[in-house]
C-alpha atoms as a PDB file:
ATOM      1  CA  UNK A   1    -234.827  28.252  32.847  1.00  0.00           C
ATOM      2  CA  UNK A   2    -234.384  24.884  34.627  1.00  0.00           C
ATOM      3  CA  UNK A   3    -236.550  21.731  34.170  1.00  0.00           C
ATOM      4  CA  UNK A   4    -236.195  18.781  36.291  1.00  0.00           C
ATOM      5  CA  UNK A   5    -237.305  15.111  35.808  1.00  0.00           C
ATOM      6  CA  UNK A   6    -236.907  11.340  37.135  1.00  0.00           C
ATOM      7  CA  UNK A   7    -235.088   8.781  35.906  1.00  0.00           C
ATOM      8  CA  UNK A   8    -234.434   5.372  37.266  1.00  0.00           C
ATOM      9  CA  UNK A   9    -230.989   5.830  38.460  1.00  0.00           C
ATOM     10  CA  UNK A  10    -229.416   1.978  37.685  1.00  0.00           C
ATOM     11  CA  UNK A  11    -226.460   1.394  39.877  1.00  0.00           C
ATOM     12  CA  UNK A  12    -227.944   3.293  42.967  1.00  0.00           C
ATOM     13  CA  UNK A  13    -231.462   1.228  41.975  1.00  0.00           C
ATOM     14  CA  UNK A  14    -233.460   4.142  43.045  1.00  0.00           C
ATOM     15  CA  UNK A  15    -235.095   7.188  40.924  1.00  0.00           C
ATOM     16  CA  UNK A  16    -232.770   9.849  40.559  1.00  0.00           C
ATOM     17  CA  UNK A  17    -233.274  13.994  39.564  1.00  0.00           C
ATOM     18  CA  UNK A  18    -232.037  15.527  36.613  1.00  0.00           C
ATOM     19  CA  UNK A  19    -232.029  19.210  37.046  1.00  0.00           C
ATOM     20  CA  UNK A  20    -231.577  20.650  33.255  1.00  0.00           C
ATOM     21  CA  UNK A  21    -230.199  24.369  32.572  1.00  0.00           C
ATOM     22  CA  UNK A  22    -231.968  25.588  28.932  1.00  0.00           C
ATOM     23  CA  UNK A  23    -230.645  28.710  27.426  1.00  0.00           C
ATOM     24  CA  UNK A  24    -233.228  31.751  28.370  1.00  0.00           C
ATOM     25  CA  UNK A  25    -234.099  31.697  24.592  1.00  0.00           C
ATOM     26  CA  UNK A  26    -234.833  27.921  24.329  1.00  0.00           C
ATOM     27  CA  UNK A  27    -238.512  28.489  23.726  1.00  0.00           C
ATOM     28  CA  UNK A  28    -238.479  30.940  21.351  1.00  0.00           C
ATOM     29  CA  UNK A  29    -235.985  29.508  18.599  1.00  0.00           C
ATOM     30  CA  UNK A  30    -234.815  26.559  17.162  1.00  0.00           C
ATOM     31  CA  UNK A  31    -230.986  26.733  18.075  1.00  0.00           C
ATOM     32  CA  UNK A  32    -229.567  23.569  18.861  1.00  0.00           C
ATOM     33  CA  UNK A  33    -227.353  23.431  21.555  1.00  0.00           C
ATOM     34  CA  UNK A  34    -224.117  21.977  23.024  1.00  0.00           C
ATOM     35  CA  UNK A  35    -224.156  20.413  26.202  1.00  0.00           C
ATOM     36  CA  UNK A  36    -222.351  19.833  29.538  1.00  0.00           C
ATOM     37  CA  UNK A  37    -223.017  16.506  32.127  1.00  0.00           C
ATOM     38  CA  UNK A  38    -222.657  17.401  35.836  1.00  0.00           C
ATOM     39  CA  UNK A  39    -222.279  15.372  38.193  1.00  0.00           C
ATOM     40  CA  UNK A  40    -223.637  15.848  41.812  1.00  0.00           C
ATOM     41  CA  UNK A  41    -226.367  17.901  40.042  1.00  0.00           C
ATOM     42  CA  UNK A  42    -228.122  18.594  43.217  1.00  0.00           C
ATOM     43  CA  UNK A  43    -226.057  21.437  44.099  1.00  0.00           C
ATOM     44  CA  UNK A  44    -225.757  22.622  40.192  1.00  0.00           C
ATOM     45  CA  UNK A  45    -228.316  25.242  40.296  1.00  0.00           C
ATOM     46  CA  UNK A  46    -230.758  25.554  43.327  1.00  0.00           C
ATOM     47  CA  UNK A  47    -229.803  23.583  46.359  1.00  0.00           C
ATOM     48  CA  UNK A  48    -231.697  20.423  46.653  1.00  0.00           C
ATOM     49  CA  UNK A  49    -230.660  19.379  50.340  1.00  0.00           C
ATOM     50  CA  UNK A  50    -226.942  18.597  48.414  1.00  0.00           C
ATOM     51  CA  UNK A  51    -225.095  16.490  51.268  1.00  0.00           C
ATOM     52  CA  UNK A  52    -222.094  18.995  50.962  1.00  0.00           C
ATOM     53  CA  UNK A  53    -224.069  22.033  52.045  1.00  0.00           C
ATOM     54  CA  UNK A  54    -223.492  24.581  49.232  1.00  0.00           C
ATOM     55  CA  UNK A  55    -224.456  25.246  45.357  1.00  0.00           C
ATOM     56  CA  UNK A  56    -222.557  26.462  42.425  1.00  0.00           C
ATOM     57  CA  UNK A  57    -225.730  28.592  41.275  1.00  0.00           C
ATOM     58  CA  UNK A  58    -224.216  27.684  38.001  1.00  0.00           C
ATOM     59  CA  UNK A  59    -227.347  28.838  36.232  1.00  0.00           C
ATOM     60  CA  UNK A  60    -226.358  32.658  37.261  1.00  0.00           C
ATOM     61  CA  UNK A  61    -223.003  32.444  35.263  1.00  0.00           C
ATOM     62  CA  UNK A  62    -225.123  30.803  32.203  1.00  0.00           C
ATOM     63  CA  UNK A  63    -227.327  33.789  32.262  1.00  0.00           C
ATOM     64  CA  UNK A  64    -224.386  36.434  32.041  1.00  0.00           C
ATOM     65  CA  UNK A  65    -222.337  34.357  29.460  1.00  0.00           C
ATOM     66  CA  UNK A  66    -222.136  34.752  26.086  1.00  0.00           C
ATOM     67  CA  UNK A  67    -222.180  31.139  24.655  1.00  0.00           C
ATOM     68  CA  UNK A  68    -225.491  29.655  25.322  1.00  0.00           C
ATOM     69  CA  UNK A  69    -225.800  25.989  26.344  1.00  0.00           C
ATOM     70  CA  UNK A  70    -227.642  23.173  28.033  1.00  0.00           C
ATOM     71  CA  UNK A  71    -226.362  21.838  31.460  1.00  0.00           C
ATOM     72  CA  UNK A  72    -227.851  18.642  32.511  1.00  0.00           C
ATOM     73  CA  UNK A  73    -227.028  17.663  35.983  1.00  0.00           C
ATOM     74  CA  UNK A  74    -227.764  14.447  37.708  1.00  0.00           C
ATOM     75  CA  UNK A  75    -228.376  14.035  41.630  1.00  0.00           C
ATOM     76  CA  UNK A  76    -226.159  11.896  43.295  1.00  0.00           C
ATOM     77  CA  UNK A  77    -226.840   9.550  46.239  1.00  0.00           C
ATOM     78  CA  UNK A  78    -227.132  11.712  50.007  1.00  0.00           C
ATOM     79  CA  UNK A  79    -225.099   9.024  51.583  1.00  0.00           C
ATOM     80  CA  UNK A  80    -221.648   9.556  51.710  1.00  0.00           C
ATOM     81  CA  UNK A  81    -220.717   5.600  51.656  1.00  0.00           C
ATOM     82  CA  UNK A  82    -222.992   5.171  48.661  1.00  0.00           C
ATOM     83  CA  UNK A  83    -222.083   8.526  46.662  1.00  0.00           C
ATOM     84  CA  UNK A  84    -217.880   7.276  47.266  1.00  0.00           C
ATOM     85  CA  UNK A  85    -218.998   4.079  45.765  1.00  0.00           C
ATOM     86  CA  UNK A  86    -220.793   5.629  42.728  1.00  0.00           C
ATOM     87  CA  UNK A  87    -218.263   8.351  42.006  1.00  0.00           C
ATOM     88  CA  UNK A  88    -215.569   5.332  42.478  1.00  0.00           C
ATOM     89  CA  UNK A  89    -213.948   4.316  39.045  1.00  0.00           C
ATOM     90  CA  UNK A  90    -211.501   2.139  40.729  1.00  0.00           C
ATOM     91  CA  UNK A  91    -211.662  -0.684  43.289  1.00  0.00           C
ATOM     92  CA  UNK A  92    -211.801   0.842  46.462  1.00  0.00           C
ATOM     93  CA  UNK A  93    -208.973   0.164  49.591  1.00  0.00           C
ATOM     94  CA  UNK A  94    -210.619  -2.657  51.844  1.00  0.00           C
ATOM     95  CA  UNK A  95    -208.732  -1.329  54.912  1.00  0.00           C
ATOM     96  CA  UNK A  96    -210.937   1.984  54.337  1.00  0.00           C
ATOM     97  CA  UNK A  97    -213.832   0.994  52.703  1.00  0.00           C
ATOM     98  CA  UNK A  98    -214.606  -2.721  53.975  1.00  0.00           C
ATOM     99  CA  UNK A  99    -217.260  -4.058  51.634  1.00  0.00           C
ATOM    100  CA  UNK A 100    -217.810  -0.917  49.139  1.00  0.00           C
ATOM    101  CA  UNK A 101    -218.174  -2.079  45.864  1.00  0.00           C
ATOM    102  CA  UNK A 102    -216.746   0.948  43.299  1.00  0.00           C
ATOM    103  CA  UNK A 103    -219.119   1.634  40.805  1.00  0.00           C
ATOM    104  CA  UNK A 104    -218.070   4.615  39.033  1.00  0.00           C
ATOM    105  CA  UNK A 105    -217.686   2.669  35.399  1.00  0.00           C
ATOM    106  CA  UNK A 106    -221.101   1.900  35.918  1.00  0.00           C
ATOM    107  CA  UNK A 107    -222.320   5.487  36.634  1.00  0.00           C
ATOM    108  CA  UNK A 108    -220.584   6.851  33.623  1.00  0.00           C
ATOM    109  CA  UNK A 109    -222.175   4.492  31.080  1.00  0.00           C
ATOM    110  CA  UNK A 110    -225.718   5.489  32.671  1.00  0.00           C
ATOM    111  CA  UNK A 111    -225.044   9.355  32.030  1.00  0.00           C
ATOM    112  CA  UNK A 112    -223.153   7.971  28.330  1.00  0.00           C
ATOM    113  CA  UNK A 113    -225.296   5.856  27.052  1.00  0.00           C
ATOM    114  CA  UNK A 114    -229.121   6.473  28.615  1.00  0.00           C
ATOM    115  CA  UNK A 115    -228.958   9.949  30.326  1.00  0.00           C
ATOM    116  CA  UNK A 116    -227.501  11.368  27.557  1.00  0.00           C
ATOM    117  CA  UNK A 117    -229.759  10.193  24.214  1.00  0.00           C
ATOM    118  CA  UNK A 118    -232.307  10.838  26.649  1.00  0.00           C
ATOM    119  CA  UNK A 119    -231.178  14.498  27.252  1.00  0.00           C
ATOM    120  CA  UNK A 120    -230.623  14.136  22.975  1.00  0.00           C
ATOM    121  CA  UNK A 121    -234.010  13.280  22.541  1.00  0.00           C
ATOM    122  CA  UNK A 122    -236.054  15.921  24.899  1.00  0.00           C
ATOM    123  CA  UNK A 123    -233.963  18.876  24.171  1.00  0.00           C
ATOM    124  CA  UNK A 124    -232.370  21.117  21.014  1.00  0.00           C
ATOM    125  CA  UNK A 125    -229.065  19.565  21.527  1.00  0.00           C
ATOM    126  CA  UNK A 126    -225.691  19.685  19.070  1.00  0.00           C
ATOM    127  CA  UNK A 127    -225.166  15.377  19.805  1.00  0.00           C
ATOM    128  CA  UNK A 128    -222.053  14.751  18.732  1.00  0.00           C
ATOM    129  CA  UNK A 129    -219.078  14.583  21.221  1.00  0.00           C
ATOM    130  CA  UNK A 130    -217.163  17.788  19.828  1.00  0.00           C
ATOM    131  CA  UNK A 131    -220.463  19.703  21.858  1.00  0.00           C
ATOM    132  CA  UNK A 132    -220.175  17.235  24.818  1.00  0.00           C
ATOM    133  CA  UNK A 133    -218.412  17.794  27.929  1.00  0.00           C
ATOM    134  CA  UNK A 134    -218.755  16.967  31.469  1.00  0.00           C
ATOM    135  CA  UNK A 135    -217.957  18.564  34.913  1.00  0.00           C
ATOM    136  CA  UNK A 136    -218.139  18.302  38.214  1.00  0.00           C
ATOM    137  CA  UNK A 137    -215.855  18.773  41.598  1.00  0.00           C
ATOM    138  CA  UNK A 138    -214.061  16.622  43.878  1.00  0.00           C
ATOM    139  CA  UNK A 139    -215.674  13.063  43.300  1.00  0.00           C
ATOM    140  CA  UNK A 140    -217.822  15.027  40.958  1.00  0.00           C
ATOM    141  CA  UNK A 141    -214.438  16.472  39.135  1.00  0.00           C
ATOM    142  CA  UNK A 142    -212.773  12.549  39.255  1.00  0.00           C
ATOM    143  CA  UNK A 143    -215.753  11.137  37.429  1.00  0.00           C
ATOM    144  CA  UNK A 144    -215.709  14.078  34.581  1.00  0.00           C
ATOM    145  CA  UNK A 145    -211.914  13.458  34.121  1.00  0.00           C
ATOM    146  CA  UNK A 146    -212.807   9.557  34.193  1.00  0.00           C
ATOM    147  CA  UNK A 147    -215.547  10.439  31.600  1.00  0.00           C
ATOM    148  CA  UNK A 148    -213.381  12.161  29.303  1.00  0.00           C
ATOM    149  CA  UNK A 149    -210.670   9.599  29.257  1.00  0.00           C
ATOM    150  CA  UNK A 150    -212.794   6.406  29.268  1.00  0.00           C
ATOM    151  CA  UNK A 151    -215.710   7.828  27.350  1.00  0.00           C
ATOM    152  CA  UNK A 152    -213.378   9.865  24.736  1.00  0.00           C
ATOM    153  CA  UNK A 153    -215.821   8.867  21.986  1.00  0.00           C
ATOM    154  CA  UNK A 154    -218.687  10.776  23.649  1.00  0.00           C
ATOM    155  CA  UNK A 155    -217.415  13.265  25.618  1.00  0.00           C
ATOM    156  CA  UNK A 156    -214.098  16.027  24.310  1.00  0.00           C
ATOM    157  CA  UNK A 157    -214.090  18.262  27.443  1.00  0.00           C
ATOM    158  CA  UNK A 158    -214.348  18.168  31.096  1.00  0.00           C
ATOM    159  CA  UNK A 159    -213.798  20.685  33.889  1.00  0.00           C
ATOM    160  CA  UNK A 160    -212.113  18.879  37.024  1.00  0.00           C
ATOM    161  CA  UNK A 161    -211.930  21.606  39.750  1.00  0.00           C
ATOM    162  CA  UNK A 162    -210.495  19.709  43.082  1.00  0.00           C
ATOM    163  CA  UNK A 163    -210.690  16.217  41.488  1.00  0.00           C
ATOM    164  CA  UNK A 164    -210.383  13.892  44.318  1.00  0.00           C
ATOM    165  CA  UNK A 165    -207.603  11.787  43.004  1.00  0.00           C
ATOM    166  CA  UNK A 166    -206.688  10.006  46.739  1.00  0.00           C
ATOM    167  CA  UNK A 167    -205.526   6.686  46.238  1.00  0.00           C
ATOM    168  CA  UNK A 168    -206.452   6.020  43.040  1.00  0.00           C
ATOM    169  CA  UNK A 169    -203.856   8.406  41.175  1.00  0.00           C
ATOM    170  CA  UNK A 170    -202.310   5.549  40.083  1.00  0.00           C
ATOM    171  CA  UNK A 171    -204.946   3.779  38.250  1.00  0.00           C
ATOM    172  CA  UNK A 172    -205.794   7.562  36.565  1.00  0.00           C
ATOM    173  CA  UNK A 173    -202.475   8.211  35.633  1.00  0.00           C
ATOM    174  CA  UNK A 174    -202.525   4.564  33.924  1.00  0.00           C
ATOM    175  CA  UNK A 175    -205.965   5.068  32.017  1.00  0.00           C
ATOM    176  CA  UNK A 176    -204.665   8.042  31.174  1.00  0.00           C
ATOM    177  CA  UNK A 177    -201.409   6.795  29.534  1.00  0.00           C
ATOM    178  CA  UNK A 178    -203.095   4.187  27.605  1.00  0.00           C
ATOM    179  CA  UNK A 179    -206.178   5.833  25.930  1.00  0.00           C
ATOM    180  CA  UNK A 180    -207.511   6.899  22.993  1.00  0.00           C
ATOM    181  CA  UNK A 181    -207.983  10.311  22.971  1.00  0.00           C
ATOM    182  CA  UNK A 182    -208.645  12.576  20.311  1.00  0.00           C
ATOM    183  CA  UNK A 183    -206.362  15.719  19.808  1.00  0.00           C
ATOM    184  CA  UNK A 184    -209.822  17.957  20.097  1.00  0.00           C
ATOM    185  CA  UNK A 185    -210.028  16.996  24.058  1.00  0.00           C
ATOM    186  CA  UNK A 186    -210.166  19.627  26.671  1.00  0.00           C
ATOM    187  CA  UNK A 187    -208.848  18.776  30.421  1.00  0.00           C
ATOM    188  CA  UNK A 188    -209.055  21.654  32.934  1.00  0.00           C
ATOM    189  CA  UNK A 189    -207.972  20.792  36.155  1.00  0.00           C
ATOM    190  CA  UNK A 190    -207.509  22.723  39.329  1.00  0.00           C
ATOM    191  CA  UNK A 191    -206.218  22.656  43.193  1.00  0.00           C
ATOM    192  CA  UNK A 192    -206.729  25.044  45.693  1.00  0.00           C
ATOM    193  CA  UNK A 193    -203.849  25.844  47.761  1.00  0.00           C
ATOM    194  CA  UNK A 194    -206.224  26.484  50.972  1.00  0.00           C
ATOM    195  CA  UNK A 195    -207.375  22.474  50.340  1.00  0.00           C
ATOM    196  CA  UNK A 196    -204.012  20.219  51.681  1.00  0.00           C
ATOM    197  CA  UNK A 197    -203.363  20.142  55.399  1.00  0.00           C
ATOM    198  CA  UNK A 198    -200.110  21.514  54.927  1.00  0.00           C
ATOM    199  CA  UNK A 199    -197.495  22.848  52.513  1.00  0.00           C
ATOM    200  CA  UNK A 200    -195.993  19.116  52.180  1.00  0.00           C
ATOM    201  CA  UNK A 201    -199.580  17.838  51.168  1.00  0.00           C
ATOM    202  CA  UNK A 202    -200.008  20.685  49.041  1.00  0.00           C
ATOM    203  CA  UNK A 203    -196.879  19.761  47.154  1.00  0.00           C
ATOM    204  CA  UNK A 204    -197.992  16.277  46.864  1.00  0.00           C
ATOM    205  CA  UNK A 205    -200.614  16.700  45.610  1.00  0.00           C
ATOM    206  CA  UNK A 206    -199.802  19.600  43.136  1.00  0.00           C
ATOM    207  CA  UNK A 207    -197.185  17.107  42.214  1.00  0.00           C
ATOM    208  CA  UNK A 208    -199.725  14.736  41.241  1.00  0.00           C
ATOM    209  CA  UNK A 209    -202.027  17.362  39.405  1.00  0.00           C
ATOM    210  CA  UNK A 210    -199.346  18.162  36.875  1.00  0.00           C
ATOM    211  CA  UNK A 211    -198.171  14.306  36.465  1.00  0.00           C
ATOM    212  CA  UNK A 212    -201.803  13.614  35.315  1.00  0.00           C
ATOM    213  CA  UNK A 213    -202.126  17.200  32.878  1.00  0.00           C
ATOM    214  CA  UNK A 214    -198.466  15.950  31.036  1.00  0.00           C
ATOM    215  CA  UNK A 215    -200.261  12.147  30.735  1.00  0.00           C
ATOM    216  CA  UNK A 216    -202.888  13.455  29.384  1.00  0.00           C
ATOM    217  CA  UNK A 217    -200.947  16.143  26.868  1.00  0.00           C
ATOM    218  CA  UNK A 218    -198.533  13.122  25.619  1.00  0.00           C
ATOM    219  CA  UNK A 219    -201.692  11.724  24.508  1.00  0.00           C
ATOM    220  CA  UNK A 220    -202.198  14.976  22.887  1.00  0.00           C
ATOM    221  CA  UNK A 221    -205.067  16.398  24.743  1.00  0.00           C
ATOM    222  CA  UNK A 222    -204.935  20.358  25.528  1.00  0.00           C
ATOM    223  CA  UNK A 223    -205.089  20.524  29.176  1.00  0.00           C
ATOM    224  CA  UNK A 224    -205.248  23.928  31.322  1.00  0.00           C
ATOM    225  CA  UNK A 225    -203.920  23.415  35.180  1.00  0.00           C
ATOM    226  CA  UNK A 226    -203.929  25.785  38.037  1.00  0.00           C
ATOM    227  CA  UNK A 227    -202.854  26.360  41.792  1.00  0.00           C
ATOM    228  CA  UNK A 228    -205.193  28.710  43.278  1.00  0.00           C
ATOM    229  CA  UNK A 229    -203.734  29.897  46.657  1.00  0.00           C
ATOM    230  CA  UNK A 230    -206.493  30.651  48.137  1.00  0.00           C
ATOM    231  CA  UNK A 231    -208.959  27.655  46.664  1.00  0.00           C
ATOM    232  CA  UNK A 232    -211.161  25.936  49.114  1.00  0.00           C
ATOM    233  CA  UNK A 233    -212.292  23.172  48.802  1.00  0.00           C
ATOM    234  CA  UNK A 234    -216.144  24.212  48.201  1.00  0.00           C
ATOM    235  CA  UNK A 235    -218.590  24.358  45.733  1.00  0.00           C
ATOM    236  CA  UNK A 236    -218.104  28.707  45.681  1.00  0.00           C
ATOM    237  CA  UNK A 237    -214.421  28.353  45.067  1.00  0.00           C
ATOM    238  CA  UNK A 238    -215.589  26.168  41.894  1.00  0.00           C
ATOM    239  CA  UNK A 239    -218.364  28.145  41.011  1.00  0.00           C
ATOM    240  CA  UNK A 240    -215.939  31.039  40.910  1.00  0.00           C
ATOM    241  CA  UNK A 241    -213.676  29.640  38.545  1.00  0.00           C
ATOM    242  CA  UNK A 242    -216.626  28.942  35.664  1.00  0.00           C
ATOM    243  CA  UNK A 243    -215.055  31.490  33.646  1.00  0.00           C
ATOM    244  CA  UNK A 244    -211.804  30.088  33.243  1.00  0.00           C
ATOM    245  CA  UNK A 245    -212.651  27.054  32.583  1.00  0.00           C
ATOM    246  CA  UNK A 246    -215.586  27.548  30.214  1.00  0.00           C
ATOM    247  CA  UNK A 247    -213.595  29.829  28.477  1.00  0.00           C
ATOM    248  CA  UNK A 248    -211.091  27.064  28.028  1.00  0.00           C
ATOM    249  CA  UNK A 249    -213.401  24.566  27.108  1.00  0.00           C
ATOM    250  CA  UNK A 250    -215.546  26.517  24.852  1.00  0.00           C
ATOM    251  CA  UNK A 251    -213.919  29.579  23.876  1.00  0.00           C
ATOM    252  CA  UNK A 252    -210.284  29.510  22.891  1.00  0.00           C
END
């Protein structure tokens, strides 16, 4: 069952969808419920015109698994300039992006600290940030690994398929080494060897995955990370992988 409502979207200054998976049950007990926070929500479930052209049909996995939960998924911007700044958490190259202001710290405290006591307050939800996570893939999987860094003291998991580290690996691998985060976090993170260019690329920037997963496990986080060899880069590759990384999250 998926509900879907409006909410004024503050750093895009524009009304926003929210597209919210409830357990198949939800009406007929009352189970509270942990919850995940998706970003690019409008290829979550049902494709809403999603400016990358595919859907997770995450909603099909929730049916078939054993652990019910609530997925609430926020719509990002169908501009590609304006979703890069959103999904940004870092100041953005000038050379590349000549007057794009990063906004990606303001994003997360909108989901943080109005989508989500909003999502509290309409919903049978389990609040507290042990039943919080947040995912997402590419820009979508950089802001969930932002979110669980920055925002340790609301959110313990977050499933980073492809994160789109680019340039600012750096600044990550800094937060990362200078947080507070509590030994209950979760971190999956993933790269699909069909993604790079080439095998130097791919080395690069498996190099860099595993850099960030020992960060964040010297802070003492529990971090799962995996080369795929045939990952794409594509909302089905991360669909597929729901398993493993749910199970990771939720299950072990």
């Amino acid at each position: 069952m998926i509900e879907r409502f409006g909410m004024d979207f503050d750093p895009g200054m524009e009304e926003r969808v929210v597209s919210v998976h409830l357990p198949e049950d939800y009406e007929e007990t009352d189970e509270r419920y942990p919850v995940m926070y998706m970003f690019d929500g409008q290829s979550a479930f049902e494709s809403l015109g999603d400016d990358c052209g595919g859907t997770w049909n995450l909603h099909r996995f929730l049916m078939r698994w054993d652990k019910p939960m609530i997925v609430a998924a926020l719509e990002s911007s169908g501009e590609g300039d304006r979703r890069m700044a959103e999904y940004s958490p870092f100041p953005l190259a000038a050379s590349r992006w000549a007057g794009l202001q990063a906004r990606g710290s303001e994003t997360l405290a909108f989901v943080a600290d109005k989508l989500k006591p909003v999502i509290d307050a309409r919903f049978r939800t389990l609040p507290d940030r042990a039943c919080t996570g947040a995912l997402g893939g590419s820009m979508g999987a950089l802001m969930s690994l932002y979110a669980v860094i920055a925002r340790n003291d609301v959110f313990s998991k977050a499933a980073c398929p492809s994160p789109a580290l680019g340039e600012c690996r750096g600044e990550m691998l800094a937060l990362a080494g200078e947080a507070a985060i509590s030994p209950d976090t979760r971190v999956y993170l993933s790269l699909g060897g069909a993604e790079p260019r080439d095998r130097r690329a791919l080395a690069r920037e498996a190099g860099g995955l595993l850099e960030l997963a020992n960060a964040l496990m010297r802070r003492g986080a529990r971090v799962e990370s995996r080369i795929l060899p045939e990952g794409r880069h594509c909302e089905a590759d991360w669909s597929a992988q729901a398993p493993e990384f749910m199970r990771f999250l939720w299950r072990e």
